[in-house]
Protein backbone atom coordinates (compact mmCIF):
# COMPACT_ATOMS: atom_id res chain seq x y z
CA UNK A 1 -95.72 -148.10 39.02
CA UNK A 2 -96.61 -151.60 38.85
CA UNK A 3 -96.31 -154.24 36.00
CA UNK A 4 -98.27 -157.79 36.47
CA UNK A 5 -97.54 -160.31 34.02
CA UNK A 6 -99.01 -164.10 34.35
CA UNK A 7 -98.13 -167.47 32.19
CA UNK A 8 -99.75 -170.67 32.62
CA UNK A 9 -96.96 -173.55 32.52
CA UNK A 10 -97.85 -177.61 32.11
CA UNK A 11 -95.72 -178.21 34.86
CA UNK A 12 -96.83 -178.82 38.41
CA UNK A 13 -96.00 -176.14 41.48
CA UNK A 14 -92.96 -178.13 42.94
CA UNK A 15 -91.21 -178.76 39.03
CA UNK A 16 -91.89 -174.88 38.58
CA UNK A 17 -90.23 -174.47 42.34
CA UNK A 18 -87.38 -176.65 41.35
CA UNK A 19 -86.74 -174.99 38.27
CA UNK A 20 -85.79 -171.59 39.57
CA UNK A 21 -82.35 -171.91 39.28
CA UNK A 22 -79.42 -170.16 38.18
CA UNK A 23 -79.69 -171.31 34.74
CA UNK A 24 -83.10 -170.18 34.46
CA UNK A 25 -82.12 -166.60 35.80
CA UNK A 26 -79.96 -166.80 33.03
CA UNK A 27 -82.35 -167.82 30.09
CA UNK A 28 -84.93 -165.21 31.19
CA UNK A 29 -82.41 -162.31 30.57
CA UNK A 30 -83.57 -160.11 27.48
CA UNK A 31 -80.97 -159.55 24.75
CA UNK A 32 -80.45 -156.16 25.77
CA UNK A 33 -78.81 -154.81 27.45
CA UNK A 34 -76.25 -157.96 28.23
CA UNK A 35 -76.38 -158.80 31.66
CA UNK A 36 -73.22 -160.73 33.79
CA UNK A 37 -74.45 -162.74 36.60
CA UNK A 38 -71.71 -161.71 39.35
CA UNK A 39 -73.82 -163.60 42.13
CA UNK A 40 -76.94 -165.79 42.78
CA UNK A 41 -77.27 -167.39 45.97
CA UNK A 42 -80.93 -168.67 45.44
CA UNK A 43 -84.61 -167.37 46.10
CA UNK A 44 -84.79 -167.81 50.49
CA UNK A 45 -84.82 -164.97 52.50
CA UNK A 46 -81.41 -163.27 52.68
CA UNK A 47 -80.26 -164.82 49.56
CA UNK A 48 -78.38 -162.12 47.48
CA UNK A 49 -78.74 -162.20 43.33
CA UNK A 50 -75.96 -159.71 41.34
CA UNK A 51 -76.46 -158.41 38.13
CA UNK A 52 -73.88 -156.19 36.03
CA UNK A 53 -75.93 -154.59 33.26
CA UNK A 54 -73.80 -153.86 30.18
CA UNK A 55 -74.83 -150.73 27.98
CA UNK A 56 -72.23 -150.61 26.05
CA UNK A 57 -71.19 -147.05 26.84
CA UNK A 58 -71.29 -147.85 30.62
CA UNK A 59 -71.91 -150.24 32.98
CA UNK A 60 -74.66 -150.47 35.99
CA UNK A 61 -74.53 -152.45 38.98
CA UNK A 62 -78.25 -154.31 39.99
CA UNK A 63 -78.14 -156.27 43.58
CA UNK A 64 -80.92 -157.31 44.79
CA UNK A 65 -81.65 -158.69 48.39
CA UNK A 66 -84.61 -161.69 49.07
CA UNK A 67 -86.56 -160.54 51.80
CA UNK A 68 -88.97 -163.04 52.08
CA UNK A 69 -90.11 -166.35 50.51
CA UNK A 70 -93.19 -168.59 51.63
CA UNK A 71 -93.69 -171.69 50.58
CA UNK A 72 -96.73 -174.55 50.59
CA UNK A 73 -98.72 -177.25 49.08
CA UNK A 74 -100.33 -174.31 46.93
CA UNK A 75 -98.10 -171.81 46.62
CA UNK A 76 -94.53 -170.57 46.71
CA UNK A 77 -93.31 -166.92 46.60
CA UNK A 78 -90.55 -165.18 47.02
CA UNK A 79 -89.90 -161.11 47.14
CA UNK A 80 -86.69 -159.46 46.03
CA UNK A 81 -85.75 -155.65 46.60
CA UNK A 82 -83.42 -153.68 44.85
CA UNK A 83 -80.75 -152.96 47.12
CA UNK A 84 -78.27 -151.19 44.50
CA UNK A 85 -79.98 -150.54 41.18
CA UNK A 86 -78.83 -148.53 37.98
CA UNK A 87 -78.87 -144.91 38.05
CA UNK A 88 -82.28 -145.00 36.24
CA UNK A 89 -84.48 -146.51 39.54
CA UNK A 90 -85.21 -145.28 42.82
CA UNK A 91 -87.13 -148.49 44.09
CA UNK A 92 -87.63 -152.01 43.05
CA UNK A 93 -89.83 -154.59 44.49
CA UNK A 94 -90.16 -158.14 42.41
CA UNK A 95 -93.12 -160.62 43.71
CA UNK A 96 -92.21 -163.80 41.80
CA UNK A 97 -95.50 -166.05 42.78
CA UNK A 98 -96.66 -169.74 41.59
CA UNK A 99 -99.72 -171.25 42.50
CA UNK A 100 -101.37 -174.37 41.94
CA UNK A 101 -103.69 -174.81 38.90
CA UNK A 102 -105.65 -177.44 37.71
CA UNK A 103 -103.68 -177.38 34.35
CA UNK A 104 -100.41 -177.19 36.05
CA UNK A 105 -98.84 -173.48 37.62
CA UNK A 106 -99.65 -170.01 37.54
CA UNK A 107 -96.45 -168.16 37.40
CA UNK A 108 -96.76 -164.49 38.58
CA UNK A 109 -94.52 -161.93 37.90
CA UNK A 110 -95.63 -158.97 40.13
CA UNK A 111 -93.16 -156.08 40.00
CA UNK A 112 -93.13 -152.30 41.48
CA UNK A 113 -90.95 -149.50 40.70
CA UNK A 114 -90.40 -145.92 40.68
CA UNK A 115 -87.37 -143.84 39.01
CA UNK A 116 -88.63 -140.92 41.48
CA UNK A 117 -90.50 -138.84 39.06
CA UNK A 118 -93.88 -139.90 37.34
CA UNK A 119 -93.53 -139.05 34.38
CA UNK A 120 -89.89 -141.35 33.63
CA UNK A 121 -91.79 -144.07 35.53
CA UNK A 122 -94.27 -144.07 32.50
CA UNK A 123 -91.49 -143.74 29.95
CA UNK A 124 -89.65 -146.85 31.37
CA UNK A 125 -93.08 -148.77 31.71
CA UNK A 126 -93.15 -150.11 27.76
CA UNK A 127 -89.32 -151.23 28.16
CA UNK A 128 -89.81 -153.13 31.72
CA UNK A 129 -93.24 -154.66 30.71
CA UNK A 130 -91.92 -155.95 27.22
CA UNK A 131 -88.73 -156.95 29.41
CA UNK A 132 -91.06 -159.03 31.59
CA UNK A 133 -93.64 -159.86 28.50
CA UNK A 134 -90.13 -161.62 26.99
CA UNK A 135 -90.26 -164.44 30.14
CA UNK A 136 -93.67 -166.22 29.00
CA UNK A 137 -92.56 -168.33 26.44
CA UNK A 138 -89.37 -169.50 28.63
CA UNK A 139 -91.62 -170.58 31.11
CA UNK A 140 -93.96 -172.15 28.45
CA UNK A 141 -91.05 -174.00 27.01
CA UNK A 142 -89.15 -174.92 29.92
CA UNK A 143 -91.97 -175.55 32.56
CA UNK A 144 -94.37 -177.58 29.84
């Protein structure tokens, strides 16, 4: 399945660039569930980003590996992959984009997943989109 989700910021490519930190990782988390950043090491290739997921009744483990990033005057990108997801996904691919716009940045959020059976992948597409949905006012806000 694929979710696409796009938000128009005020800021320019390289603010939006330097702004994908930790701390916005952090603001871009959902309420629910509650989510513990065990690791972030940054958004090049190789970097590693850690996530313990807390559903009250149990815990799931989310580690994701950067397998690429690309960067110029334009555009920057980078790609992570779940490399250890909870029980509930199979596969995990995350495009974050930004490109140039003549009102400031197009920031992209360009995921695909699949829990291994069709039909849960369309039950879990209203809860990851509205996950995702969640992120445009952040950016608005923080990237004006």
């Amino acid at each position: 399945m694929n979710i696409k989700i796009s938000t128009l910021v005020g800021a320019d490519l390289n603010q939006v660039k330097e702004g994908f930190t930790e701390d916005l990782f952090l603001k871009l988390n959902p309420p629910f569930p509650p989510v513990e950043l065990l690791r972030f090491d940054g958004c090049k290739k190789n970097d590693v980003v850690a996530l313990e997921l807390n559903f009250f009744v149990f815990k799931q483990y989310w580690i994701s590996l950067i397998t690429k990033d690309f960067s110029n005057e334009n555009e920057w990108y980078f790609v992570d992959k779940g490399v250890k997801l909870p029980f509930f996904l199979k596969r995990w691919k995350h495009h974050h984009g930004v490109k140039s716009s003549e009102k400031g940045a197009l920031i992209v959020d360009d995921i695909t997943y699949s829990t291994g059976i069709i039909i849960s992948d369309l039950l879990i597409y209203p809860l990851l989109y509205f996950q995702f949905l969640y992120r445009k006012p952040f950016y608005k806000k923080i990237f004006r």
